[in-house]
C-alpha atoms as a PDB file:
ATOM      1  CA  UNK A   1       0.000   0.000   0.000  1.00  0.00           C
ATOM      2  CA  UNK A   2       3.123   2.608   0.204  1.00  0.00           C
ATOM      3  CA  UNK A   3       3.751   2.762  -3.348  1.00  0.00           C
ATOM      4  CA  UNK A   4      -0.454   3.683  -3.720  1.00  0.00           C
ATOM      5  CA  UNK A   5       0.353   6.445  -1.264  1.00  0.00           C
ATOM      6  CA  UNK A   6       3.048   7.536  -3.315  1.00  0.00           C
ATOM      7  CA  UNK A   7       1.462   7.701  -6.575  1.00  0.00           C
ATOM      8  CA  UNK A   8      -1.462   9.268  -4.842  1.00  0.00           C
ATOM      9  CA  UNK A   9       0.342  11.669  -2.994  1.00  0.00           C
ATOM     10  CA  UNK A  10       2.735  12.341  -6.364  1.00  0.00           C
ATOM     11  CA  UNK A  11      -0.306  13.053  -8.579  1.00  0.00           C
ATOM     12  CA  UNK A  12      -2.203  15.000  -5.892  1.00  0.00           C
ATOM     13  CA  UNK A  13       0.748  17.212  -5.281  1.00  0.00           C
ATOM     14  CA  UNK A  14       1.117  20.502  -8.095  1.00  0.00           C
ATOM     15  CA  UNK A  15       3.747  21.046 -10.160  1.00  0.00           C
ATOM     16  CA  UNK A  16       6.306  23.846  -9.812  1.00  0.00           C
ATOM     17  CA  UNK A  17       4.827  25.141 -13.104  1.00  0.00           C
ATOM     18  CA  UNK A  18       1.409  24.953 -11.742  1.00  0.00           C
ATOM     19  CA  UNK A  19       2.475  26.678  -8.624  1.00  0.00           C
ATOM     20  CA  UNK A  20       4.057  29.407 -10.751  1.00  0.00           C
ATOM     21  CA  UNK A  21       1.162  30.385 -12.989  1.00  0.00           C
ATOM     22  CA  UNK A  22      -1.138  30.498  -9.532  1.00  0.00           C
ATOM     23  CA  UNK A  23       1.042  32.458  -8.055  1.00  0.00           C
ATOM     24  CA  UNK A  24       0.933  34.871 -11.023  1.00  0.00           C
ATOM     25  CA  UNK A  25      -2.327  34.487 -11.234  1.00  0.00           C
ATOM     26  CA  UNK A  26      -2.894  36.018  -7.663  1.00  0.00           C
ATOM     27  CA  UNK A  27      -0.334  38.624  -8.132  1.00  0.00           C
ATOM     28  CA  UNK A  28      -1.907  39.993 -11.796  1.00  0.00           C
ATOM     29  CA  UNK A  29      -5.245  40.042  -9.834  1.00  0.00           C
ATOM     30  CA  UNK A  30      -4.023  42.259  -6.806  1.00  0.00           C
ATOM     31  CA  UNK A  31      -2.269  44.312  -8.882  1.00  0.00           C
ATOM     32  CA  UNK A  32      -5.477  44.414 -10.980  1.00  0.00           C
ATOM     33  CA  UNK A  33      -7.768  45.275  -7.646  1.00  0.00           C
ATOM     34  CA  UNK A  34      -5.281  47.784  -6.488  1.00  0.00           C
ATOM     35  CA  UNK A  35      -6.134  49.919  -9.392  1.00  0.00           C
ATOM     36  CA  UNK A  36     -10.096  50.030  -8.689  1.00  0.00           C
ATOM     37  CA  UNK A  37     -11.767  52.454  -6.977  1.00  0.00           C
ATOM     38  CA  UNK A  38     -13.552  52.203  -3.911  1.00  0.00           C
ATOM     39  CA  UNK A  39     -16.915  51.991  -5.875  1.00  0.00           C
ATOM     40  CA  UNK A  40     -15.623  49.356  -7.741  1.00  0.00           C
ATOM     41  CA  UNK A  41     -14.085  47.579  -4.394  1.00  0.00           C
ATOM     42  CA  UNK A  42     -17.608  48.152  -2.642  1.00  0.00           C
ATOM     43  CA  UNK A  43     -19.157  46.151  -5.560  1.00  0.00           C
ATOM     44  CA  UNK A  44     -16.602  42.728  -5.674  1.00  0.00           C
ATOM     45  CA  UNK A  45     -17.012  42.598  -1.849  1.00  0.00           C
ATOM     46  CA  UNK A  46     -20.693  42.707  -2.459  1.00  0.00           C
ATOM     47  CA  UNK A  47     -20.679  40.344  -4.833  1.00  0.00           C
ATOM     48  CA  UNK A  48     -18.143  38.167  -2.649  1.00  0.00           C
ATOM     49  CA  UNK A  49     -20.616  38.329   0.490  1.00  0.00           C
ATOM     50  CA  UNK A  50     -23.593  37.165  -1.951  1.00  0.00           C
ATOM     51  CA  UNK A  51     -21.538  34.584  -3.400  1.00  0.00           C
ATOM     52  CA  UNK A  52     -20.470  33.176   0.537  1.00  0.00           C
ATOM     53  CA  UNK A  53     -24.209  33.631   1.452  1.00  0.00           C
ATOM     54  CA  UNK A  54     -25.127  31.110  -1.120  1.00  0.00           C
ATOM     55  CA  UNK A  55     -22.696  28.638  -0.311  1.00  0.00           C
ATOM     56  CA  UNK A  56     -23.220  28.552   3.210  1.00  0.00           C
ATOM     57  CA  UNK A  57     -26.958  27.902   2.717  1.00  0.00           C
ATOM     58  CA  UNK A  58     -26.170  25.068  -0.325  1.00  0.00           C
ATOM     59  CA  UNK A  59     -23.463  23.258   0.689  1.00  0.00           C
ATOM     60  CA  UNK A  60     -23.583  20.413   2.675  1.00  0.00           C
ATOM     61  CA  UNK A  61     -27.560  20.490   2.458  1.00  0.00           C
ATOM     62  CA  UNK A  62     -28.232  17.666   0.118  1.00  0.00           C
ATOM     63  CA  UNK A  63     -31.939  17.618  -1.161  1.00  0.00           C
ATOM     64  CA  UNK A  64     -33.933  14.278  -1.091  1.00  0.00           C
ATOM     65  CA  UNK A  65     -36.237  14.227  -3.776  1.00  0.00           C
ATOM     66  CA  UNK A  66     -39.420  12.789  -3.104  1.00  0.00           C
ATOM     67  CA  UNK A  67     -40.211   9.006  -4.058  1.00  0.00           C
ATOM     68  CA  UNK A  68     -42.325   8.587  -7.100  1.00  0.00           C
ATOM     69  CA  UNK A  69     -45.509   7.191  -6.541  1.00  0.00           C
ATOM     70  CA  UNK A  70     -45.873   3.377  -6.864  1.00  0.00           C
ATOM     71  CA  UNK A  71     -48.392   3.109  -9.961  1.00  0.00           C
ATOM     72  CA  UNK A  72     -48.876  -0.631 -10.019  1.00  0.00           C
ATOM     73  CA  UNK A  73     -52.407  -1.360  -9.971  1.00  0.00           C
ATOM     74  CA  UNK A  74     -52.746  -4.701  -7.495  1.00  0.00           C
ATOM     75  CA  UNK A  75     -54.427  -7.152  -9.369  1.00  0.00           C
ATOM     76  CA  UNK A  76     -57.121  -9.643  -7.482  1.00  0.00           C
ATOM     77  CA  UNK A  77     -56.295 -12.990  -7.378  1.00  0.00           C
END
C-alpha cells in the first residue's frame, strides 16, 4: 500500500509550473484590484458576500427528492 500512497500523494501534489502560474495568477489580480476604486471595491465585496451567502446555505444540504408514486395497480387474485 506505500507505493499507492506515493502515486497518490505524487499526482495530488502541483507542479512547480502549476504553482508558478497560480502564483501569477494572484499577483496579476491584486495588482489588478489595487487599481479600482472604492466603488468598484464596494461592488466585488458585495458580490463576494452574496456569493459566501449562497454557499453557506447550499453546501452540505443535500436535497432528497421525493419518491415517485408506486403506480402498479394490485391485481385480485
Amino acid at each position: 500500500m506505500s507505493e499507492a500512497d506515493d502515486w497518490a500523494r505524487a499526482e495530488a501534489t502541483p507542479s512547480d509550473a502549476e504553482t508558478t502560474r497560480i502564483r501569477r495568477l494572484i499577483q496579476r489580480v491584486t495588482d489588478d484590484v489595487d487599481t479600482l476604486t472604492e466603488a468598484e471595491r464596494a461592488e466585488i465585496q458585495k458580490a463576494a458576500q452574496i456569493v459566501r451567502q449562497m454557499r453557506q446555505n447550499f453546501l452540505g444540504m443535500p436535497r432528497i427528492r421525493q419518491p415517485l408514486p408506486d403506480l402498479r395497480v394490485e391485481r385480485p387474485a
